[in-house]
C-alpha atoms as a PDB file:
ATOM      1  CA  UNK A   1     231.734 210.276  65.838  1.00  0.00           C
ATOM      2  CA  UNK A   2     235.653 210.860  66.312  1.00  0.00           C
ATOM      3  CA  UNK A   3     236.944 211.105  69.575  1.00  0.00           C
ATOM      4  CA  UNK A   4     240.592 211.918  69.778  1.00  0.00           C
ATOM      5  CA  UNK A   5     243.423 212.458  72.765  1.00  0.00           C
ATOM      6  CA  UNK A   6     245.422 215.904  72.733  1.00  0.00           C
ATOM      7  CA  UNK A   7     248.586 213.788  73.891  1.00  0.00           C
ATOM      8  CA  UNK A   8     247.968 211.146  71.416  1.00  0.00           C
ATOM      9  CA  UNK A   9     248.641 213.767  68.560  1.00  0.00           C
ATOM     10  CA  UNK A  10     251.711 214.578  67.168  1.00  0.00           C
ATOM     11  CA  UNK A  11     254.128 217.819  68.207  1.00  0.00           C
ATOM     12  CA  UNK A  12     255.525 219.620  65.650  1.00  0.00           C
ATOM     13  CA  UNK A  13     257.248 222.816  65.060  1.00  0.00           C
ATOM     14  CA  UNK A  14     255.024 224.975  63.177  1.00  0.00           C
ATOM     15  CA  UNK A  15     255.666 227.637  60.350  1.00  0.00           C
ATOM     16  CA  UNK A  16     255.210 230.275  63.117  1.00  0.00           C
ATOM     17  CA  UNK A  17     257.839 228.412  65.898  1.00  0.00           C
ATOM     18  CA  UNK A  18     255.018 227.658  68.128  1.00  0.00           C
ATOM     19  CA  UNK A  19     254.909 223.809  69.120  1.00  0.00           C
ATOM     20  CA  UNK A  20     251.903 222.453  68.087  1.00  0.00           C
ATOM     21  CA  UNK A  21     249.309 219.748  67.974  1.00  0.00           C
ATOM     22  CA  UNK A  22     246.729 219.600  65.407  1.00  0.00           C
ATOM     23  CA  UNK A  23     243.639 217.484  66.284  1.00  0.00           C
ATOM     24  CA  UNK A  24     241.179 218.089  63.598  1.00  0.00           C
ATOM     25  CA  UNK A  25     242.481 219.056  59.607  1.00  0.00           C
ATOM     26  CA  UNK A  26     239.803 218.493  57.133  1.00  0.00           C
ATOM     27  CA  UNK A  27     242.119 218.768  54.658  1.00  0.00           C
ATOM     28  CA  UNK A  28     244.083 215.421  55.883  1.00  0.00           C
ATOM     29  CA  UNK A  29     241.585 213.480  56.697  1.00  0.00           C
ATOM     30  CA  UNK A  30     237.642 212.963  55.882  1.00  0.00           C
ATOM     31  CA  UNK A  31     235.333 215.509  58.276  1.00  0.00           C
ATOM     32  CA  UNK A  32     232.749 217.153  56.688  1.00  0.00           C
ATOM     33  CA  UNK A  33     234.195 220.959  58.756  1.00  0.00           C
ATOM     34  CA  UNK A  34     235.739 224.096  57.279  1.00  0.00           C
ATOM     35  CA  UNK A  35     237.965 224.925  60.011  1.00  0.00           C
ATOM     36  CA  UNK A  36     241.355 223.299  61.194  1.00  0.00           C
ATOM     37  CA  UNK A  37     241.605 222.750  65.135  1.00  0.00           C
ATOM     38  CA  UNK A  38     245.334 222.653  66.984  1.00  0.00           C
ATOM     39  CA  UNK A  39     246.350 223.149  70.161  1.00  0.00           C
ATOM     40  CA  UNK A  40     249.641 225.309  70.203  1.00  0.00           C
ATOM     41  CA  UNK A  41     252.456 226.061  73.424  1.00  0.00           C
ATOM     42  CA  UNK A  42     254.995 228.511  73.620  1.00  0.00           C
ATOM     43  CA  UNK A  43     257.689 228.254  75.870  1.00  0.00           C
ATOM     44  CA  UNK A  44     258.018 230.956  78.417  1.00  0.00           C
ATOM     45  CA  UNK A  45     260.149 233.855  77.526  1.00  0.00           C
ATOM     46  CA  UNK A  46     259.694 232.912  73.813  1.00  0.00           C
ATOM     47  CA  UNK A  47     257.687 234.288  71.082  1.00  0.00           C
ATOM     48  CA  UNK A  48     255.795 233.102  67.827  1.00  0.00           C
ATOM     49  CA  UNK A  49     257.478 234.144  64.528  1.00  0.00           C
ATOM     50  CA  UNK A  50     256.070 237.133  62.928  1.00  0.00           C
ATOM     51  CA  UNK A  51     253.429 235.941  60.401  1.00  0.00           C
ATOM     52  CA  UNK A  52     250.216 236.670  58.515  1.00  0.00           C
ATOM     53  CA  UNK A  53     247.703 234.041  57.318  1.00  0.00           C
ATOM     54  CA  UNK A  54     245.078 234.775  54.553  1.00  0.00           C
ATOM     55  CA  UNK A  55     242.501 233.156  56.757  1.00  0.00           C
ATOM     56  CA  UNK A  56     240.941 233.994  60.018  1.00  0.00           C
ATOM     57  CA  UNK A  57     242.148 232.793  63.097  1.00  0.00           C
ATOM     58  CA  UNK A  58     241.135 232.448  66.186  1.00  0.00           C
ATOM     59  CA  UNK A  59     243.009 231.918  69.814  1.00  0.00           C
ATOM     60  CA  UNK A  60     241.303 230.753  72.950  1.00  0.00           C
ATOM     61  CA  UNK A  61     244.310 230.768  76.188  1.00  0.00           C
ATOM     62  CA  UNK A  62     244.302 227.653  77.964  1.00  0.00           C
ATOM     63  CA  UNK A  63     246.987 228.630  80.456  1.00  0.00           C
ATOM     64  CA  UNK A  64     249.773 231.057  80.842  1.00  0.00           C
ATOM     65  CA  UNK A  65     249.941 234.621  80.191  1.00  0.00           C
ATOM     66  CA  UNK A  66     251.622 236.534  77.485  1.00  0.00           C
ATOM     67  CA  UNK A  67     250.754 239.446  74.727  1.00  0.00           C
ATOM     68  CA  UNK A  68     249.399 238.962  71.313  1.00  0.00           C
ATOM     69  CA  UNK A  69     250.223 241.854  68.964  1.00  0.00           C
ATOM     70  CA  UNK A  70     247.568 242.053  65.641  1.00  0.00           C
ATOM     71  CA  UNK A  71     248.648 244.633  63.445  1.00  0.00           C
ATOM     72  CA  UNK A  72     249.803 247.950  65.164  1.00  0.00           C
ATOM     73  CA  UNK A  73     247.900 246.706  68.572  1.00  0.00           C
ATOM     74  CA  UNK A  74     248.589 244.517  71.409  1.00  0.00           C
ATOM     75  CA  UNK A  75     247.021 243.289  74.429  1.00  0.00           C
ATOM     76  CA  UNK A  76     247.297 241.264  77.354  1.00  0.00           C
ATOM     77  CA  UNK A  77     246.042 237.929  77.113  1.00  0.00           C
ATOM     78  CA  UNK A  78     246.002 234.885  80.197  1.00  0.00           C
ATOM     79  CA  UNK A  79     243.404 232.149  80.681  1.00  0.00           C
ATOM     80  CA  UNK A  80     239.983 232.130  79.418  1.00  0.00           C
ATOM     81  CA  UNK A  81     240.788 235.162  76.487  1.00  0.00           C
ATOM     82  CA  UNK A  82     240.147 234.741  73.077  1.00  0.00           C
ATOM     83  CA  UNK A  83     241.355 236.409  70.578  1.00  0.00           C
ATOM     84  CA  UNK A  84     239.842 236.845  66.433  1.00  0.00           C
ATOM     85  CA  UNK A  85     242.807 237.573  64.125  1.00  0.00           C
ATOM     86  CA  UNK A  86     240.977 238.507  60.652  1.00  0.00           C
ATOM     87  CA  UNK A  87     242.474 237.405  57.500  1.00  0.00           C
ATOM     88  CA  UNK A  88     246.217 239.412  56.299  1.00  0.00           C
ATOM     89  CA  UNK A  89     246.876 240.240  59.545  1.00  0.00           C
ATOM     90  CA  UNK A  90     250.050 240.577  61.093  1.00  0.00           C
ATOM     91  CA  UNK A  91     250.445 238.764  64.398  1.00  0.00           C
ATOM     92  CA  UNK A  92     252.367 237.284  66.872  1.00  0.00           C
ATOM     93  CA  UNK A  93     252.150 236.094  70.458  1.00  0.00           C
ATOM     94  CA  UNK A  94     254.451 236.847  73.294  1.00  0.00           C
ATOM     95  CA  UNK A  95     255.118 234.632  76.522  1.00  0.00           C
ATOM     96  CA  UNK A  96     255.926 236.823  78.958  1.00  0.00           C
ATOM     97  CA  UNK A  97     254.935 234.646  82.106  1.00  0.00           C
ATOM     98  CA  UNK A  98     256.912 231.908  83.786  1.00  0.00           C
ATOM     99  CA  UNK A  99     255.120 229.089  82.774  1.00  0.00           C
ATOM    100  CA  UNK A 100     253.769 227.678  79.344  1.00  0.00           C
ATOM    101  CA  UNK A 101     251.610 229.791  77.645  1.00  0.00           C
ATOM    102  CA  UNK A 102     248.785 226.958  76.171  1.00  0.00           C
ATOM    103  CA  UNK A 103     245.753 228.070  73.593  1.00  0.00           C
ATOM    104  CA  UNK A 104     244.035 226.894  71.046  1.00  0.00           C
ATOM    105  CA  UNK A 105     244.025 227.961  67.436  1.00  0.00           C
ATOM    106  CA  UNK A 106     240.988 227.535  65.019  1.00  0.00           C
ATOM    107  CA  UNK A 107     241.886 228.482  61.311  1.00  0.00           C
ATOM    108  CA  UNK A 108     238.809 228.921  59.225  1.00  0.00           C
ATOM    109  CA  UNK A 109     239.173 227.737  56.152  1.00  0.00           C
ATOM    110  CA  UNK A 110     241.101 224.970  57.399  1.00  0.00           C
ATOM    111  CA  UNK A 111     244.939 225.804  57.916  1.00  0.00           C
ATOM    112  CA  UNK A 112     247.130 224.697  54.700  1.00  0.00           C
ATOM    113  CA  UNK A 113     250.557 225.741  53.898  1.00  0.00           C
ATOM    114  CA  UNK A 114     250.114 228.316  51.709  1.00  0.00           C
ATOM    115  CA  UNK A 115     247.445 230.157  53.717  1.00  0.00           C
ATOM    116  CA  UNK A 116     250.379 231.259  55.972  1.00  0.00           C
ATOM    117  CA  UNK A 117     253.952 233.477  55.345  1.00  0.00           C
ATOM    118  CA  UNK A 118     256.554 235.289  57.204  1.00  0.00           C
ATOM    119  CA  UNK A 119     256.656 238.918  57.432  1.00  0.00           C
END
């Protein structure tokens, strides 16, 4: 068993501007999983860089509200939304509410450098 603390995991600056905590990276350390688990925040008026990973992702809101934009669409999201980006996609995610906007990302396979770029 591995029991872990989102405040006892390091914030970063991700490759997409978001701040970010990852929690669970089978690729740095020994799980027997295929996905990578992070919790991500953007700051409210602020927005992720544009980006495309060659995995899936997937984006469950924790708090705040905001827009994420997949391809040519976008929609609403706030609490309790989740949200399946399939692999190449364009994407990004907008806060456009007053407070934090909070969600968790799942990247499956397991988020590595080279699985993401700028577009």
């Amino acid at each position: 068993m591995l029991v872990r603390k989102l405040k006892e995991c390091q914030e970063f600056v991700a490759e997409d501007t978001a701040l970010l905590r990852e929690l669970l990276n089978p690729l740095k350390e020994k799980l027997e999983l295929g996905y990578s688990f992070a919790v991500a925040r953007v700051t409210s008026g602020n927005k992720t860089a544009v980006h495309a990973l060659t995995y899936s992702e997937v984006y469950y809101i924790i708090k705040g509200s905001g827009v994420m934009h997949v391809g040519d669409e976008a929609q609403t999201v706030e609490p309790d939304t989740i949200i399946y980006i399939p692999p190449h996609a364009k994407q990004f995610i907008e806060n456009t509410g007053k407070t934090e906007l909070e969600f968790i990302c799942i990247v499956d396979p397991a988020w590595r450098p080279e699985c993401e770029k700028e577009v």
